[in-house]
Protein backbone atom coordinates (compact mmCIF):
# COMPACT_ATOMS: atom_id res chain seq x y z
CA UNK A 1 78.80 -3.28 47.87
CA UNK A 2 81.06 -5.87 45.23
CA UNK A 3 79.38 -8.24 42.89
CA UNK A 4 80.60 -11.72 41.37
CA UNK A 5 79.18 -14.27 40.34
CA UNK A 6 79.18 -18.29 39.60
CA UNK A 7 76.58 -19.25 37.49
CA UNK A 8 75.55 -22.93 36.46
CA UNK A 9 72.18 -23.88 34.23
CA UNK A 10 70.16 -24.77 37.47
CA UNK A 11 72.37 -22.48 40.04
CA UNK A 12 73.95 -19.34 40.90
CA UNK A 13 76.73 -17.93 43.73
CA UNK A 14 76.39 -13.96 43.74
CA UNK A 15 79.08 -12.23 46.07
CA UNK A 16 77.58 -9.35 47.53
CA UNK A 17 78.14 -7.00 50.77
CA UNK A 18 75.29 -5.27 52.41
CA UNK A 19 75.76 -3.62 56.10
CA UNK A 20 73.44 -4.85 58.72
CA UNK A 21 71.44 -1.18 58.14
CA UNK A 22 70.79 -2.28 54.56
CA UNK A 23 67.83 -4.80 55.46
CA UNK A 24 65.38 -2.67 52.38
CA UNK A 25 67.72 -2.51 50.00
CA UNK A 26 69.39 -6.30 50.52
CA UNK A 27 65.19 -7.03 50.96
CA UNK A 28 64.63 -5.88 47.57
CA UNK A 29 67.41 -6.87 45.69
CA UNK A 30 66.33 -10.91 46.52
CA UNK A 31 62.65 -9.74 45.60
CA UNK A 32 64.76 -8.66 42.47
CA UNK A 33 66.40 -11.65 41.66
CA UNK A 34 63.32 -13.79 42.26
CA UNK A 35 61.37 -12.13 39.75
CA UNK A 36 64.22 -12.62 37.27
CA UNK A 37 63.78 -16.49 37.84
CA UNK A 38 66.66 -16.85 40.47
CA UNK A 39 64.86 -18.44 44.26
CA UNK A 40 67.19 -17.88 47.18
CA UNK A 41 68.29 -21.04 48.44
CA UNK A 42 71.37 -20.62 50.70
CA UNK A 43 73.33 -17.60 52.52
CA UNK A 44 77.20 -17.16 53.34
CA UNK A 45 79.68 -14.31 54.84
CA UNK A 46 79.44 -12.39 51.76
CA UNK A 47 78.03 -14.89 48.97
CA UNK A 48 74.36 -15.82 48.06
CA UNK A 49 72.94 -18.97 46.76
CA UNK A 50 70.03 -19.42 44.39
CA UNK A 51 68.31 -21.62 42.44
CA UNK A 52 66.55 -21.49 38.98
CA UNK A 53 62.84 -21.31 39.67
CA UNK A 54 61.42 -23.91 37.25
CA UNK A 55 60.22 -22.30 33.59
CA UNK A 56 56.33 -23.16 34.40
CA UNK A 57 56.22 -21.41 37.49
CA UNK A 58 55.42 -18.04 37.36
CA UNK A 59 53.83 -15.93 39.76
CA UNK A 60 51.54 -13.13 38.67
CA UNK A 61 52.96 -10.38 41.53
CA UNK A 62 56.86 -9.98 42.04
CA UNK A 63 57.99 -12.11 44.97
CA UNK A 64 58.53 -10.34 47.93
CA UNK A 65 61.51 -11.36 50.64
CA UNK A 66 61.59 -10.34 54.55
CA UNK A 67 64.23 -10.26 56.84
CA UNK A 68 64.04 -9.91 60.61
CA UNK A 69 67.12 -10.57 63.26
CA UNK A 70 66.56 -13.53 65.68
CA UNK A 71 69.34 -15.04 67.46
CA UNK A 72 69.29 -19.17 66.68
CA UNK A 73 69.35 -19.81 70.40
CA UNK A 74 65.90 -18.35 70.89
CA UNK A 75 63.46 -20.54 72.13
CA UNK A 76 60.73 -18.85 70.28
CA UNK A 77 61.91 -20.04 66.69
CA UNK A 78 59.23 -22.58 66.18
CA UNK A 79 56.58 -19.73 67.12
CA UNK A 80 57.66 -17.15 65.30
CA UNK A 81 57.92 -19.28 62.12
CA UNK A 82 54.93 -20.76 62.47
CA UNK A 83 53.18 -16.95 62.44
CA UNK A 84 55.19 -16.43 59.57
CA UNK A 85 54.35 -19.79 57.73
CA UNK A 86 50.51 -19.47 58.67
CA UNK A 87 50.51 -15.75 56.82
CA UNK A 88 51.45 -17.21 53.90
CA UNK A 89 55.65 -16.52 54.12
CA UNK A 90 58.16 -19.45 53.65
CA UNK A 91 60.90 -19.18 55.87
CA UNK A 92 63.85 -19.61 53.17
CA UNK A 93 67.00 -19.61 55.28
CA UNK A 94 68.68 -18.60 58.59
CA UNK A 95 72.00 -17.23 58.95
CA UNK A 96 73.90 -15.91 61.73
CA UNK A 97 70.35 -15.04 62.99
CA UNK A 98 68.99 -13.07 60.22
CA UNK A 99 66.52 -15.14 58.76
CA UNK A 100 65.07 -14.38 55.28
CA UNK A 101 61.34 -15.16 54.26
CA UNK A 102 59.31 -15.20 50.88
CA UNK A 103 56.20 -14.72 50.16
CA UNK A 104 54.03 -17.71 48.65
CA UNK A 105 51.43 -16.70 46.03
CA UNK A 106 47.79 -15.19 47.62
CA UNK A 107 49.88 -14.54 51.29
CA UNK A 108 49.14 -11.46 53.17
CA UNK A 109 51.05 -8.53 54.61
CA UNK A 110 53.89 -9.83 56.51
CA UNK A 111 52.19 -10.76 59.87
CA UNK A 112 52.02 -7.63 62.37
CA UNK A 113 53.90 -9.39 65.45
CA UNK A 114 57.05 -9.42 63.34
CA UNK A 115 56.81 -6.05 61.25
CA UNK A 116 55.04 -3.53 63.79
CA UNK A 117 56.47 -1.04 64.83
CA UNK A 118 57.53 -2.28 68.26
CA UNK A 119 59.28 -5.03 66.61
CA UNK A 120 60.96 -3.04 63.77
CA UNK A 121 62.74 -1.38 67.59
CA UNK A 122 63.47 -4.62 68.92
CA UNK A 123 64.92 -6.04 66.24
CA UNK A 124 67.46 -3.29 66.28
CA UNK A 125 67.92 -3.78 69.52
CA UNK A 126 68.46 -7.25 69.08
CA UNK A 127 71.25 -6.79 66.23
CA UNK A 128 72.70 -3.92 68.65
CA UNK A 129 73.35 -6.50 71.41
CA UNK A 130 74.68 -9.48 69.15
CA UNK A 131 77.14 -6.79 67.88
CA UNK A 132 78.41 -5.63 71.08
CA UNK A 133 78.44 -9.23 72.59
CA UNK A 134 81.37 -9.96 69.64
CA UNK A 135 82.88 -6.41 69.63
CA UNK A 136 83.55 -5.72 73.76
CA UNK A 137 85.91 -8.93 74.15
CA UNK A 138 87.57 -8.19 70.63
CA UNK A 139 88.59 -4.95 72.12
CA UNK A 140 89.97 -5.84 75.55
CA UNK A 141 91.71 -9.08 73.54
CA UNK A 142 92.97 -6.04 70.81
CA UNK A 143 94.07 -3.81 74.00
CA UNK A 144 95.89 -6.64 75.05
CA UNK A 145 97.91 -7.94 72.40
CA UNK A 146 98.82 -4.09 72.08
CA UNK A 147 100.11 -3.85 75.58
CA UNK A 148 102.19 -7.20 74.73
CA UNK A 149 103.67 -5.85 71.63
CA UNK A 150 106.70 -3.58 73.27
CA UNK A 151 107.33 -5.99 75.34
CA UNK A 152 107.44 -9.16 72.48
CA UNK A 153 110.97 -10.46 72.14
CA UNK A 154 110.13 -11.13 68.33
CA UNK A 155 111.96 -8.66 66.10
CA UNK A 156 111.96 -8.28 61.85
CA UNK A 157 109.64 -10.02 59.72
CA UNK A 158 107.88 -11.71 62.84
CA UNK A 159 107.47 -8.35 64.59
CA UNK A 160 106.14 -6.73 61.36
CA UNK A 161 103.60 -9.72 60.76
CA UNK A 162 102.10 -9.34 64.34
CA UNK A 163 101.93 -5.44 63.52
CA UNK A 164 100.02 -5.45 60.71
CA UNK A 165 97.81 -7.97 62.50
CA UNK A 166 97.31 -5.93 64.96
CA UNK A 167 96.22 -2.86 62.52
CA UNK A 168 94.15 -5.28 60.43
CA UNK A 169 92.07 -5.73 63.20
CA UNK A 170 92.10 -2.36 65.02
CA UNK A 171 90.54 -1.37 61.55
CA UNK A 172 87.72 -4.30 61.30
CA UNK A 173 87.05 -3.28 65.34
CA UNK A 174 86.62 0.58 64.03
CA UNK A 175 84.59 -0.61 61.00
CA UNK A 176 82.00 -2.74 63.63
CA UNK A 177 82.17 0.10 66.18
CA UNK A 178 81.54 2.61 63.21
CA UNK A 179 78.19 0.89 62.17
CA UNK A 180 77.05 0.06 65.66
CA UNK A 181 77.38 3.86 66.16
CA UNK A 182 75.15 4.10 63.04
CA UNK A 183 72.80 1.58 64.13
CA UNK A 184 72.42 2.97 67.91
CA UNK A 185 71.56 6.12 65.71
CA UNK A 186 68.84 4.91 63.74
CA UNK A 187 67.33 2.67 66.71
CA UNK A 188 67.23 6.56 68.43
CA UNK A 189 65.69 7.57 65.66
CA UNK A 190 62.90 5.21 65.36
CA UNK A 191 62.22 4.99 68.79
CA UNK A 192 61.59 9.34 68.83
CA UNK A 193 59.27 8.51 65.67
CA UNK A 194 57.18 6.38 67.06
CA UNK A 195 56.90 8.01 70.61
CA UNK A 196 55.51 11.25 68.21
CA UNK A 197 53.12 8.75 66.59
């Protein structure tokens, strides 16, 4: 995981990785910088935006941040928002279909329908799928370009540039494939624990 950061009096850009197992740790860490006076306010590839929560506001318990995986397309958004929003948990941002809540002063639990343990399995599932929707064509177009390189009339510098694009992203497509191994694992995992329950 790297760290920089961009800081201004009334806003800050922290880069930071986290894999799409990481949801507790990434979870806390924004509960972290909340309670050190810095409100997320915007998301990016690698890069988080927040604001400076305004000197007389203080809360009395450390803000708390949720994140659950819904595709934008879903025509359930409003719904499952509005669950969220009647519970007491602002819906802060969406990005790439993880969407990130905090938790207003006096709110309770995160609400059931998106934290049970059913839905802790779906979501998986649901990040599973999104992953393998962008990884299976990247592959076949990967294969492709491979089976095109012998027979590319390009030779030197040009041939050597297409090479080393073609490693760069045989190793982002083992990376992906590497951590959708990981997260077919845990959904496994979760889905034994809870049969036992």
């Amino acid at each position: 995981m790297g760290r920089h950061s961009h800081d201004r009096d009334d806003s800050r850009t922290v880069v930071r990785l986290f894999t799409g197992l990481a949801n507790d740790v990434e979870e806390e860490w924004l509960s972290k910088m909340d309670a050190d006076g810095w409100r997320l306010a915007g998301r990016g590839w690698a890069w988080y935006m927040f604001t400076r929560r305004p000197v007389g506001e203080r809360s009395t318990e450390r803000p708390i941040y949720r994140m659950d995986f819904w595709p934008q397309s879903s025509g359930h958004m409003d719904d499952y928002i509005a669950i969220a929003s009647d519970a007491g948990w602002e819906h802060v941002v969406a990005y790439n279909g993880w969407h990130y809540f905090r938790q207003r002063d006096g709110a309770s639990e995160f609400p059931e329908v998106l934290s049970d343990r059913e839905s802790q399995v779906a979501k998986y599932r649901r990040v599973l799928r999104a992953a393998a929707v962008l990884w299976t064509p990247a592959s076949i177009i990967m294969l492709i370009n491979l089976s095109r390189l012998n027979r590319t009339a390009a030779t030197g510098l040009v041939q050597r540039i297409y090479v080393a694009g073609w490693w760069g992203s045989a190793a982002v497509l083992v990376l992906m494939g590497c951590q959708m191994i990981r997260m077919w694992v845990l959904l496994r995992r979760l889905e034994k624990r809870y049969q036992k329950l």
